[in-house]
Protein backbone atom coordinates (compact mmCIF):
# COMPACT_ATOMS: atom_id res chain seq x y z
CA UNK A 1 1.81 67.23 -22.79
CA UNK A 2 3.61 63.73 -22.33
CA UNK A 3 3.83 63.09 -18.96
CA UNK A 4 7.29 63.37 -17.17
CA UNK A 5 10.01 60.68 -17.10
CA UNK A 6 10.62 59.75 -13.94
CA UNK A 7 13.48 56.59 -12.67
CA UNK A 8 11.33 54.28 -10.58
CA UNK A 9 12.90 50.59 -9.42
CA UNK A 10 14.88 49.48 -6.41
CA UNK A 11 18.19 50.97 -5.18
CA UNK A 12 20.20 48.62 -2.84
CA UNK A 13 22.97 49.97 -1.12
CA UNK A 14 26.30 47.76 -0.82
CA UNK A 15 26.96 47.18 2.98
CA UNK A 16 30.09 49.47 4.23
CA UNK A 17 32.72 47.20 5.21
CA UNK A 18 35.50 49.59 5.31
CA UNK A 19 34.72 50.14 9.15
CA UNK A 20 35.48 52.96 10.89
CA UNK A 21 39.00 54.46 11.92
CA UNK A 22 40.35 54.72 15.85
CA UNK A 23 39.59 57.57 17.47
CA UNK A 24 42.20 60.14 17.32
CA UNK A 25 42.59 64.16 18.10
CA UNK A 26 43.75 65.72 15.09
CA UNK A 27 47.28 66.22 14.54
CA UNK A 28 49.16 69.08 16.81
CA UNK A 29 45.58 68.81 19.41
CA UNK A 30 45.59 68.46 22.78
CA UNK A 31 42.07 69.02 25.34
CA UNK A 32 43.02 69.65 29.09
CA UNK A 33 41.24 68.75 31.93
CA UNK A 34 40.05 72.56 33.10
CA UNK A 35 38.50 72.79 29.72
CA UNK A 36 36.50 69.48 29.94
CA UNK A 37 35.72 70.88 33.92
CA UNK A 38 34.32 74.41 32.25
CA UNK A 39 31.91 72.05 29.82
CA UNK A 40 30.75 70.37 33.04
CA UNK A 41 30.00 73.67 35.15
CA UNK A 42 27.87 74.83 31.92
CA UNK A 43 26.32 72.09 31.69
CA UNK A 44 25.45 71.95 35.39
CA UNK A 45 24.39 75.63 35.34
CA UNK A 46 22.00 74.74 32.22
CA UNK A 47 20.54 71.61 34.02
CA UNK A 48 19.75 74.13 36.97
CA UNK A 49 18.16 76.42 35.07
CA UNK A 50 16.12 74.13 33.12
CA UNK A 51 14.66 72.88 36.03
CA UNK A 52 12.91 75.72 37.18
CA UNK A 53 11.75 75.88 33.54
CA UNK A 54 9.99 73.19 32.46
CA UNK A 55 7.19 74.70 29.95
CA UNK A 56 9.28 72.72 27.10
CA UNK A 57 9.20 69.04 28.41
CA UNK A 58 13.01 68.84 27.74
CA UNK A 59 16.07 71.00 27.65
CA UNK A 60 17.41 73.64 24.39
CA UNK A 61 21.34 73.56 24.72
CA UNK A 62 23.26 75.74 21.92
CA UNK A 63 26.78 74.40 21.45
CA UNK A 64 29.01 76.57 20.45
CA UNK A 65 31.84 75.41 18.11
CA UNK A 66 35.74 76.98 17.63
CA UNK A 67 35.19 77.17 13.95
CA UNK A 68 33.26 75.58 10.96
CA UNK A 69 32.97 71.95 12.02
CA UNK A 70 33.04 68.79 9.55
CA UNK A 71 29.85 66.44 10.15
CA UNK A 72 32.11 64.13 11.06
CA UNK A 73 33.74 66.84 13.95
CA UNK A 74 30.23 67.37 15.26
CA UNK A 75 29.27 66.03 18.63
CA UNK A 76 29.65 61.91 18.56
CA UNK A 77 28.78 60.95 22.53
CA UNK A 78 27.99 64.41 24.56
CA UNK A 79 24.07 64.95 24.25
CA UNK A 80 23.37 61.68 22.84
CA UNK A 81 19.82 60.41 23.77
CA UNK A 82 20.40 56.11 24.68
CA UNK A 83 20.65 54.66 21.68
CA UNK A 84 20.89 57.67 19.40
CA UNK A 85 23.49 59.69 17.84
CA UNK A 86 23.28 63.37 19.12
CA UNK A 87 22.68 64.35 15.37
CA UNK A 88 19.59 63.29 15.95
CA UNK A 89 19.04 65.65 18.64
CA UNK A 90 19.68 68.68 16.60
CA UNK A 91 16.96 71.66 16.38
CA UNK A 92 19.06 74.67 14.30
CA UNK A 93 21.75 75.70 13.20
CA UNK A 94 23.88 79.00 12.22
CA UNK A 95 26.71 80.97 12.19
CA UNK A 96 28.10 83.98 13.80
CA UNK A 97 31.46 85.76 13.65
CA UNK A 98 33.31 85.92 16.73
CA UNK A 99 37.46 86.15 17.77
CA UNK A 100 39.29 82.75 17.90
CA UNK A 101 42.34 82.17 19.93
CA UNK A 102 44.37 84.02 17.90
CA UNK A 103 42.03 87.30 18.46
CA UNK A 104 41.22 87.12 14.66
CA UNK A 105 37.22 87.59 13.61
CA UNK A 106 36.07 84.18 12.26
CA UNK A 107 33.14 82.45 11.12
CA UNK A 108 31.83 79.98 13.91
CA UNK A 109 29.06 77.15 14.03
CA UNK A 110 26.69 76.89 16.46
CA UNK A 111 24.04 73.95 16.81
CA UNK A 112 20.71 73.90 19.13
CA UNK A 113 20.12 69.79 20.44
CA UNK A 114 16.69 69.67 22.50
CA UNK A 115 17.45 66.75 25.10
CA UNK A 116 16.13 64.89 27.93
CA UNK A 117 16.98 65.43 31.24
CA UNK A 118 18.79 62.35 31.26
CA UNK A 119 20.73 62.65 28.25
CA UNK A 120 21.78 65.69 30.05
CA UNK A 121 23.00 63.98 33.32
CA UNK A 122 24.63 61.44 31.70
CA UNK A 123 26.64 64.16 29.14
CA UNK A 124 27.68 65.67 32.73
CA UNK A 125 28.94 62.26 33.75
CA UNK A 126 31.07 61.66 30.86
CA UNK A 127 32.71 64.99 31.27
CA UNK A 128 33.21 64.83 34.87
CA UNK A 129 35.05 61.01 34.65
CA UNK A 130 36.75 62.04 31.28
CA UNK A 131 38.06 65.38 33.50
CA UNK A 132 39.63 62.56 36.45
CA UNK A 133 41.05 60.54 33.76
CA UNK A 134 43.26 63.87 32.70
CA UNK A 135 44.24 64.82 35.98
CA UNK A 136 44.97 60.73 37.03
CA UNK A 137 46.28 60.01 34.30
CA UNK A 138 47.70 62.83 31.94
CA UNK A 139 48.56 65.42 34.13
CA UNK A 140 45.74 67.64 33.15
CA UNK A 141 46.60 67.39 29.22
CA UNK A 142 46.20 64.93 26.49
CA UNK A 143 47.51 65.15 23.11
CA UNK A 144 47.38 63.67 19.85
CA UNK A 145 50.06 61.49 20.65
CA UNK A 146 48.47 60.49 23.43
CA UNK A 147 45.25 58.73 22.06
CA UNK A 148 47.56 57.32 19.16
CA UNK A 149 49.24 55.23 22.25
CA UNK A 150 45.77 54.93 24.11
CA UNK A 151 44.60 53.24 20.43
CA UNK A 152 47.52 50.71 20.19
CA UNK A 153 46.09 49.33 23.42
CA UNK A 154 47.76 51.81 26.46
CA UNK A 155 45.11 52.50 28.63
CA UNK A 156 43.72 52.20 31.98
CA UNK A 157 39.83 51.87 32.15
CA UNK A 158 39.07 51.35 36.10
CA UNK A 159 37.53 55.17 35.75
CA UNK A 160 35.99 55.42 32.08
CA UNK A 161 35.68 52.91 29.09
CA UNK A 162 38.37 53.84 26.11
CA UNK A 163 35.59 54.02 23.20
CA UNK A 164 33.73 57.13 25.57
CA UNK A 165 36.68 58.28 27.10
CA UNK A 166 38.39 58.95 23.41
CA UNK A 167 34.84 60.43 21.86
CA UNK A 168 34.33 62.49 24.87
CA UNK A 169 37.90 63.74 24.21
CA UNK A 170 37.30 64.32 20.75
CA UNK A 171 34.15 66.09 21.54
CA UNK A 172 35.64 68.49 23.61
CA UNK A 173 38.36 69.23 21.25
CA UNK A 174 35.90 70.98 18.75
CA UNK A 175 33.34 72.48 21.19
CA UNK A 176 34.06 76.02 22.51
CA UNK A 177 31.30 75.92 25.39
CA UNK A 178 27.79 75.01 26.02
CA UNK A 179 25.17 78.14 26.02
CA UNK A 180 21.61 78.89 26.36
CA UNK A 181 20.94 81.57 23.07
CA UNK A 182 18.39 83.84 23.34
CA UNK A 183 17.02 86.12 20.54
CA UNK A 184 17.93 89.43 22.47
CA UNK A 185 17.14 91.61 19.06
CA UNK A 186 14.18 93.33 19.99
CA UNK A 187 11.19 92.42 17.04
CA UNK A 188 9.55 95.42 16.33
CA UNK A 189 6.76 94.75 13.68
CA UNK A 190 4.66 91.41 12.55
CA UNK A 191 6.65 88.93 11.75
CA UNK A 192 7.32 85.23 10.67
CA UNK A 193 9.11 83.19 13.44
CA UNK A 194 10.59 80.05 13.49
CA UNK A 195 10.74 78.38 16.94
CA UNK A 196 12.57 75.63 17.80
CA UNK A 197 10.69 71.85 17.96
CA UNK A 198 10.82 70.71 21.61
CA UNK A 199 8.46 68.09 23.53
CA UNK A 200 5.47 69.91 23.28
CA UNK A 201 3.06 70.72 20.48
CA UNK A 202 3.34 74.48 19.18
CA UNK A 203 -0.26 75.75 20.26
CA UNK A 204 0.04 73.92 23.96
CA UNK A 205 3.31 75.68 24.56
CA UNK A 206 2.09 79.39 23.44
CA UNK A 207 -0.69 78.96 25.01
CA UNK A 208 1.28 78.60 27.96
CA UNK A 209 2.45 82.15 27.82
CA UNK A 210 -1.12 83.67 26.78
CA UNK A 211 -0.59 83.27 23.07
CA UNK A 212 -3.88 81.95 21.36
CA UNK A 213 -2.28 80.47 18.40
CA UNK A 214 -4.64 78.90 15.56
CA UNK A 215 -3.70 76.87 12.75
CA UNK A 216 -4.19 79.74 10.11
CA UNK A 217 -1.53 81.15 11.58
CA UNK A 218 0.73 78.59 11.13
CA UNK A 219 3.13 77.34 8.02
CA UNK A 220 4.45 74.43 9.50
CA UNK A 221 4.34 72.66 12.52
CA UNK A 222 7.37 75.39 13.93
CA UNK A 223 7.24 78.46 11.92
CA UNK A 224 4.13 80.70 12.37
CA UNK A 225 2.60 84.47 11.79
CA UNK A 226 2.90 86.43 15.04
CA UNK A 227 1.48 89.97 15.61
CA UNK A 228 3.66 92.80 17.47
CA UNK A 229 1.86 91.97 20.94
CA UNK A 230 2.43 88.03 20.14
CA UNK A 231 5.76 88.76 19.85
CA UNK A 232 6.59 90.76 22.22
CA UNK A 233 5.14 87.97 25.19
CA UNK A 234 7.13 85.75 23.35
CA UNK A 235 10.57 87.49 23.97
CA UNK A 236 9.44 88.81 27.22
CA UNK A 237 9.08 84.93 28.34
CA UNK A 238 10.85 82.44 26.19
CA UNK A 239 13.10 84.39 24.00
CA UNK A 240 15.62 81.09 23.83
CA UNK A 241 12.33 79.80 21.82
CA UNK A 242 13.27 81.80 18.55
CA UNK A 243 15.24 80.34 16.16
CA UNK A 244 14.81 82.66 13.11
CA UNK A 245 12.34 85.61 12.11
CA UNK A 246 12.10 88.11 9.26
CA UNK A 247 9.46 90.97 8.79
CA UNK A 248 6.27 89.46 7.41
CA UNK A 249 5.61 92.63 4.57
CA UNK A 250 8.08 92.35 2.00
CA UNK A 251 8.58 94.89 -0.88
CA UNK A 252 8.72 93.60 -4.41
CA UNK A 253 12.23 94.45 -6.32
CA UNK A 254 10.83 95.60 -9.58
CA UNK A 255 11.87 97.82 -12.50
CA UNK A 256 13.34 101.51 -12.15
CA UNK A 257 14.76 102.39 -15.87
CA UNK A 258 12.50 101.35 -18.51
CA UNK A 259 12.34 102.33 -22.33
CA UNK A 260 9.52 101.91 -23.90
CA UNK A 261 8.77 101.44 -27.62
CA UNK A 262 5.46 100.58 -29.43
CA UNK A 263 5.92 97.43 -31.67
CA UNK A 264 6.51 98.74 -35.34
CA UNK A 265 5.29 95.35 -36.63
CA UNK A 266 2.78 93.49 -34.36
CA UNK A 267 4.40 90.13 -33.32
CA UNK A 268 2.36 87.12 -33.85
CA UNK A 269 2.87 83.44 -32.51
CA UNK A 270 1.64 79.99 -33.43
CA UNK A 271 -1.15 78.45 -31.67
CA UNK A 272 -0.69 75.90 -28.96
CA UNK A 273 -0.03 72.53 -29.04
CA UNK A 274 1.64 70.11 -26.12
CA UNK A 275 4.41 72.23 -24.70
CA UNK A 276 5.96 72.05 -21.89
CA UNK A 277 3.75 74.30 -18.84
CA UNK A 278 6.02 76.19 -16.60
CA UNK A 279 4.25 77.29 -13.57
CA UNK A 280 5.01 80.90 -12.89
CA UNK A 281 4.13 82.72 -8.97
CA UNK A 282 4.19 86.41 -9.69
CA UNK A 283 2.58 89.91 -9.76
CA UNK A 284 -0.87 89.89 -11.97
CA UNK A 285 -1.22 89.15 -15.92
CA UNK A 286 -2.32 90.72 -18.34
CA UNK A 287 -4.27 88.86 -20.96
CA UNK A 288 -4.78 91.24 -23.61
CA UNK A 289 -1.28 90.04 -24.89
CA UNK A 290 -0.55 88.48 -28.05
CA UNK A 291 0.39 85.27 -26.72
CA UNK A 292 -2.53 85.28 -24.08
CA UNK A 293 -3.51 81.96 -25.29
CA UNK A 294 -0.16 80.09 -24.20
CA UNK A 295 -1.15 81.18 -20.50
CA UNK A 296 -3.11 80.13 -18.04
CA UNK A 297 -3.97 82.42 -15.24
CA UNK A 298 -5.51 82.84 -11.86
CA UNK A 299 -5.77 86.01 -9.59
CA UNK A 300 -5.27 84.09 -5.81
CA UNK A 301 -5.39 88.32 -5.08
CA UNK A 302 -8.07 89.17 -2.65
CA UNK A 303 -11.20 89.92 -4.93
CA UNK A 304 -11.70 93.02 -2.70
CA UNK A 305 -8.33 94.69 -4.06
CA UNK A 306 -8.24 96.50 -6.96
CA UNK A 307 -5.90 95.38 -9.43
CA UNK A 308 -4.46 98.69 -11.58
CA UNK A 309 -2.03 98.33 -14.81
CA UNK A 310 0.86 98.84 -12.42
CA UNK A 311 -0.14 95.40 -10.88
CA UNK A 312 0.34 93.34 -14.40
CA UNK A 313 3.52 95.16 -14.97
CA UNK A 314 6.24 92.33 -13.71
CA UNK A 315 4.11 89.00 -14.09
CA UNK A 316 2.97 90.05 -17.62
CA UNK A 317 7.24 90.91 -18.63
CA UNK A 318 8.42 87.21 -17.10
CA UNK A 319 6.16 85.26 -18.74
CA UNK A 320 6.15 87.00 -22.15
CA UNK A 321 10.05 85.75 -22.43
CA UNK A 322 9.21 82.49 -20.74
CA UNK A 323 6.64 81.67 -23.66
CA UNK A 324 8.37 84.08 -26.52
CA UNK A 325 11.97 85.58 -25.25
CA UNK A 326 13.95 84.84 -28.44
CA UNK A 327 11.09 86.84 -30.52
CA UNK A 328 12.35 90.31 -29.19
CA UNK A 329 16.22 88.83 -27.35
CA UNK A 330 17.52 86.68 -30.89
CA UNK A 331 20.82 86.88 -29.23
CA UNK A 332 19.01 84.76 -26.19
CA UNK A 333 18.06 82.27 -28.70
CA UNK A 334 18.00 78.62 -26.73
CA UNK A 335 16.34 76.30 -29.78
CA UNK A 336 14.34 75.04 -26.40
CA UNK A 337 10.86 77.04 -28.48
CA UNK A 338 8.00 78.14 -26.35
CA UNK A 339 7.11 76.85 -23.32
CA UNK A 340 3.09 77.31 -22.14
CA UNK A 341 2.58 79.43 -18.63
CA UNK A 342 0.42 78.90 -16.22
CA UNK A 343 0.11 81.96 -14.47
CA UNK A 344 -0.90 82.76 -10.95
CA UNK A 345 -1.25 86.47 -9.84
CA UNK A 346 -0.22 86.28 -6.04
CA UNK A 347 0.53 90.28 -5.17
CA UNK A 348 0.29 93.31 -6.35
CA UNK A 349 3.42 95.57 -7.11
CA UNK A 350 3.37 97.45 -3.91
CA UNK A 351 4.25 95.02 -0.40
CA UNK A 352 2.91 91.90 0.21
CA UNK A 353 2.88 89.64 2.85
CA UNK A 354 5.76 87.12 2.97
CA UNK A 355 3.25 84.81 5.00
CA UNK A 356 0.36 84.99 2.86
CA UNK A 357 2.50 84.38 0.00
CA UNK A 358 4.22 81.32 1.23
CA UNK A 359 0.88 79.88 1.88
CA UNK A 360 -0.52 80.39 -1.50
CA UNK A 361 2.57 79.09 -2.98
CA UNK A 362 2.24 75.69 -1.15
CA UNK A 363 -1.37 75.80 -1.95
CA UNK A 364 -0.57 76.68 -5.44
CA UNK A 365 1.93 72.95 -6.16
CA UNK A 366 -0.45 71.10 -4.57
CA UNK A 367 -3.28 72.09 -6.35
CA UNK A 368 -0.79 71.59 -9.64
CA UNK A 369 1.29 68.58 -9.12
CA UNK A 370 1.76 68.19 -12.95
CA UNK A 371 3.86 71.05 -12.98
CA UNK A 372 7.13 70.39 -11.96
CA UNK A 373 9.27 73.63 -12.90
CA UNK A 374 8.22 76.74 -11.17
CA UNK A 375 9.55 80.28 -11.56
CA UNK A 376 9.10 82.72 -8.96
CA UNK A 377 10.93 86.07 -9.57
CA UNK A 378 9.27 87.73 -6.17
CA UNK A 379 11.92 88.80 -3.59
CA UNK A 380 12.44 90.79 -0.69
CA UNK A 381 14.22 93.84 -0.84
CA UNK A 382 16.07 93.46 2.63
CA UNK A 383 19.51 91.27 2.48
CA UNK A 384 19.36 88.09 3.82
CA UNK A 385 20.50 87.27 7.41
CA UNK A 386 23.92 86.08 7.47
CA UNK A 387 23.60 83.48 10.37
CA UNK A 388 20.15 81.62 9.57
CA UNK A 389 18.44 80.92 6.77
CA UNK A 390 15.25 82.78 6.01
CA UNK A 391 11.87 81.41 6.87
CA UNK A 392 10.98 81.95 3.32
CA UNK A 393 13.61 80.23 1.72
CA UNK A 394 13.39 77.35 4.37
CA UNK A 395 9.77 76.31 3.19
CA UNK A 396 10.24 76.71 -0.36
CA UNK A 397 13.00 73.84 0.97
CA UNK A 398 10.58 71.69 2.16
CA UNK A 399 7.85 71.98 -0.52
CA UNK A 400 10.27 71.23 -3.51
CA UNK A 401 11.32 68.31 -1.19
CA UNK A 402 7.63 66.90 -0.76
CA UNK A 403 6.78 67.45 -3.87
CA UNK A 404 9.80 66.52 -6.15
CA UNK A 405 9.49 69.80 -8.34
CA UNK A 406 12.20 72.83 -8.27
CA UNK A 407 12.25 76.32 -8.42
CA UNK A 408 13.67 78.70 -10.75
CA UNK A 409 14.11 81.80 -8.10
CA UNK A 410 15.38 85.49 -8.96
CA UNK A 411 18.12 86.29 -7.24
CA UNK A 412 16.81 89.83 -6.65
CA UNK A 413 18.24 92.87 -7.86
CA UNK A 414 19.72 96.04 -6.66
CA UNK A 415 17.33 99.19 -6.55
CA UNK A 416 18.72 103.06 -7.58
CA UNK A 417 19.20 103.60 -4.02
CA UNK A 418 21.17 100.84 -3.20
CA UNK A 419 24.64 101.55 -3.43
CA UNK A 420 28.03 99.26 -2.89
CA UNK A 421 27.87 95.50 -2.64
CA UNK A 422 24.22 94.27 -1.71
CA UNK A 423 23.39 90.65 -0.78
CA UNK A 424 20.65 89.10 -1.74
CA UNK A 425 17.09 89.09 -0.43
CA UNK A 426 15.00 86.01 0.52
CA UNK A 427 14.10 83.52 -0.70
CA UNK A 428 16.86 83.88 -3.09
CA UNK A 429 19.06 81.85 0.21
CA UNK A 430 17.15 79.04 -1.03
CA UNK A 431 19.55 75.42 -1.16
CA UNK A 432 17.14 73.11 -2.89
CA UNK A 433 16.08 76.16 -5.83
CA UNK A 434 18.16 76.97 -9.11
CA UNK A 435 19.25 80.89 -8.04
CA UNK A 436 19.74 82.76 -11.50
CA UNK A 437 20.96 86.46 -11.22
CA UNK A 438 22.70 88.51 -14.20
CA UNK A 439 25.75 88.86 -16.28
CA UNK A 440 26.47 90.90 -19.78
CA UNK A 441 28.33 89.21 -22.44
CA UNK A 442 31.56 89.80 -20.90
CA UNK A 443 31.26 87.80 -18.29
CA UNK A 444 30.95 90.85 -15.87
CA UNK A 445 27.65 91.09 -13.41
CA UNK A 446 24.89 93.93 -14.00
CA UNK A 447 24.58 96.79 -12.41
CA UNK A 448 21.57 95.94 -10.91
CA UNK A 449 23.17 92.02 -9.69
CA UNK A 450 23.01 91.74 -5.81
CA UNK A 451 25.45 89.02 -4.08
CA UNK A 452 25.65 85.79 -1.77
CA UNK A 453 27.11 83.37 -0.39
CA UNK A 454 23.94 82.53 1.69
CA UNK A 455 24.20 80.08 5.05
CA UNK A 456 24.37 76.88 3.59
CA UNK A 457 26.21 73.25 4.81
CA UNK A 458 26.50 73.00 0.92
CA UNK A 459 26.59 75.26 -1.71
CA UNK A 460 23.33 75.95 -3.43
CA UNK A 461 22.81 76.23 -7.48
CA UNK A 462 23.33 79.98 -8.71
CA UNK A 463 22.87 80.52 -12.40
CA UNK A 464 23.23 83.68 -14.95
CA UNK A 465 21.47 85.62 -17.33
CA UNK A 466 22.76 87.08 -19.75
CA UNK A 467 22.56 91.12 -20.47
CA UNK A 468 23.86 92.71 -23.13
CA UNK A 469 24.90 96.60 -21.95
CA UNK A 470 25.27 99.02 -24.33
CA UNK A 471 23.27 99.75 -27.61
CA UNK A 472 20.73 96.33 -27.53
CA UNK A 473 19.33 95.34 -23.83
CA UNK A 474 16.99 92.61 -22.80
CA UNK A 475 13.30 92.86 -24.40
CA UNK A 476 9.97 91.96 -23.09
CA UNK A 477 6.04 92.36 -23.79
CA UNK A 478 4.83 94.75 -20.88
CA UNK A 479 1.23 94.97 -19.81
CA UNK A 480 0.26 96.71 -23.21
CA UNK A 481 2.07 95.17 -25.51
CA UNK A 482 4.58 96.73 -26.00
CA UNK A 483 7.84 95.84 -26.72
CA UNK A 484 10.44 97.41 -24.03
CA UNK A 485 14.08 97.37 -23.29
CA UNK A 486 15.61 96.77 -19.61
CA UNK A 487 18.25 98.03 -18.16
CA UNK A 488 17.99 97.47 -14.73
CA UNK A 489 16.23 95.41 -12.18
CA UNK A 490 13.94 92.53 -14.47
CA UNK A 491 15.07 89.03 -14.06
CA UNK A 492 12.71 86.35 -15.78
CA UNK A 493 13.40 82.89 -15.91
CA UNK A 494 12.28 79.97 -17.34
């Protein structure tokens, strides 16, 4: 196989000279002076309680927004380390639906900073001068209009400087209030939990509540495998710690209505030459196939599990129409030819664990860095969270970012007892992956398709299949070879 083209040389970025615009409230705005005195009590209350709880080295604010804020609307001065923007600051982010002013349900953001004591102080001293400006000098209320005059050079400074005074202003304009969050959902069973980074490593600060953390436990330097009893400490003593968590066994989506048919005429298929290798993270393989010599594979299963038939069901179906689709699905036909597997058996078709996969997976790119197209059709059968991102989705982030390759993800699939509109289950949420669910040729989704939008800043790559309903369905090589149709619930990729 050639090796991969890749644009290598150096990118110079023209300096910005356009400057930056005065700082103005948005038209029709105005920010009083009891508001700005409400951020300062919150703040003071947080400083208060963060200093009889100093485990963290640091302080976890959550500021709560009025709506979905530009990046530009974001905080600009208020929790601002010296000589930082406060975007640096940032630890999470998410969403949650609450009543505006109007009493209507809206979406809201809300962003986590970890900050210094001192950044804090000094965020409380911009409020509480920006709050005597208003009453000196505005009469408790300052409008658009207002900074437009303050701009053209109106503006008394003997209390606060007009570049801080007008961010601070502007700051307070999007912010709603200052909170401490806390993950008050009580976590039942094992799970995978993302904490928030603070000022001290991950195994110092659980160990500081009694949990022995070791590094097998761990996927990153924040997100982790904790037991029901690990868990349960956790909330019981620093439940503002949590930032995400989703139950650690997973069940494969799989198949429900399949039709199967022996081959009449035994397909055959060229041998092997340089194609293209997609990598392929799935249930087991069968090799018996036909095309068994255009794949690769390796069982990363425990050797002390049995593997049954059942088990090379899924894995063996995707990557027979990864290396062969248009054989048996002519109306698929892509001219793109075959493309050689390489196959790696990671579960079985009953539950697996979401942690244990994710580790393999990482395992599994390094190991194969020539690979740079993946396809991984496992997903969970619970809907996403619609305020964070899933742990599973977020690392698939990172490793495609590390390791400049991308993943072709299903974007699971509706079972027989799911009824209604379903959303989709992680790591289908995914920003940096190509998500590919199904359509028949009308246009129209399958009956098995399950739906988004996931929490995202941007809007991340969703592609179709195609399924024809009716007389002719989608065909693949199951773990006998045998040709079968599908009507529900397969989604290969490649």
């Amino acid at each position: 196989m050639n090796n991969i083209l890749q644009l290598r040389g150096q990118f110079q970025q023209r300096k910005n000279v356009s400057g930056f615009g005065p700082t103005n409230l948005p038209k029709g705005s105005k920010v009083t002076a009891e508001h700005v005195g409400n951020m300062k009590q919150q703040l003071k209350k947080l400083d208060s309680y963060w200093q009889n709880e100093q485990t963290i080295g640091g302080v976890l604010i959550s500021v709560h927004y009025k709506c979905i804020v530009a990046k530009s609307n974001r905080l600009q001065i208020l929790l601002g380390e010296k000589n930082a923007h406060p975007n640096m600051s940032i630890r999470g982010a998410k969403f949650i639906d609450e009543n505006n002013e109007k009493n209507e349900k809206v979406k809201k953001h809300v962003f986590t900073y970890f900050i210094s004591f001192e950044a804090l102080r000094k965020t409380i001293d911009y409020l509480e001068k920006c709050e005597l400006v208003l009453k000196k000098y505005y009469n408790g209320e300052i409008t658009d209009k207002d900074t437009v005059i303050i701009n053209s050079g109106k503006y008394n400074a003997s209390i606060m400087a007009k570049s801080s005074f007008l961010r601070v202003v502007v700051d307070a304009n999007y912010v709603e209030n200052f909170r401490l969050d806390r993950a008050d959902e009580r976590i039942k069973d094992r799970s995978i939990v993302t904490i928030y980074k603070t000022g001290v490593d991950t195994i110092e600060l659980l160990s500081k509540f009694g949990i022995d953390m070791i590094k097998a436990k761990m996927i990153d330097e924040t997100t982790l495998r904790l037991d029901r009893g690990e868990i349960e400490i956790l909330q019981n003593n620093a439940p503002y710690l949590i930032a995400m968590h989703v139950k650690d066994l997973a069940e494969i989506v799989l198949d429900d209505d399949i039709e199967e048919n022996r081959l009449e005429n035994m397909i055959s298929i060229q041998e092997p030459k340089n194609e293209p290798i997609v990598g392929v993270i799935d249930t087991q393989f069968d090799e018996r196939v036909y095309f068994h010599k255009w794949v690769h594979f390796e069982n990363k299963v425990d050797p002390n599990i049995p593997i049954s038939s059942e088990d090379k069901f899924h894995g063996t179906a995707v990557t027979s129409i990864i290396v062969d689709g248009p054989t048996f699905n002519p109306k698929l036909e892509d001219n793109c030819g075959h493309f050689r597997v390489r196959h790696f058996g990671v579960a079985t078709a009953g539950g697996f664990s979401s942690f244990t996969i994710l580790k393999l997976i990482r395992d599994i790119v390094v190991s194969n860095r020539d690979i740079k197209v993946w396809n991984l059709s496992l997903g969970s059968a619970m809907e996403i969270d619609p305020n964070f991102i899933s742990p599973e989705a977020a690392e698939l982030d990172r490793i495609q970012c590390e390791y400049d390759v991308i993943f072709i993800v299903a974007g699971t699939n509706k079972t027989r007892k799911m009824t209604g509109s379903v959303k989709i289950g992680a790591p289908a949420d995914s920003l940096n992956s190509l998500i590919v669910n199904a359509v028949n040729f009308q246009g129209k989704p399958a009956s098995y398709t399950r739906v988004g939008p996931v929490l995202s800043f941007f809007i991340n790559r969703i592609f179709v299949t195609m399924e024809e309903i009716g007389r002719r369905r989608l065909q693949y090589v199951n773990h006998w070879g045998w040709l079968q149709c599908a009507e529900h619930h397969l989604q290969p990729h490649g």
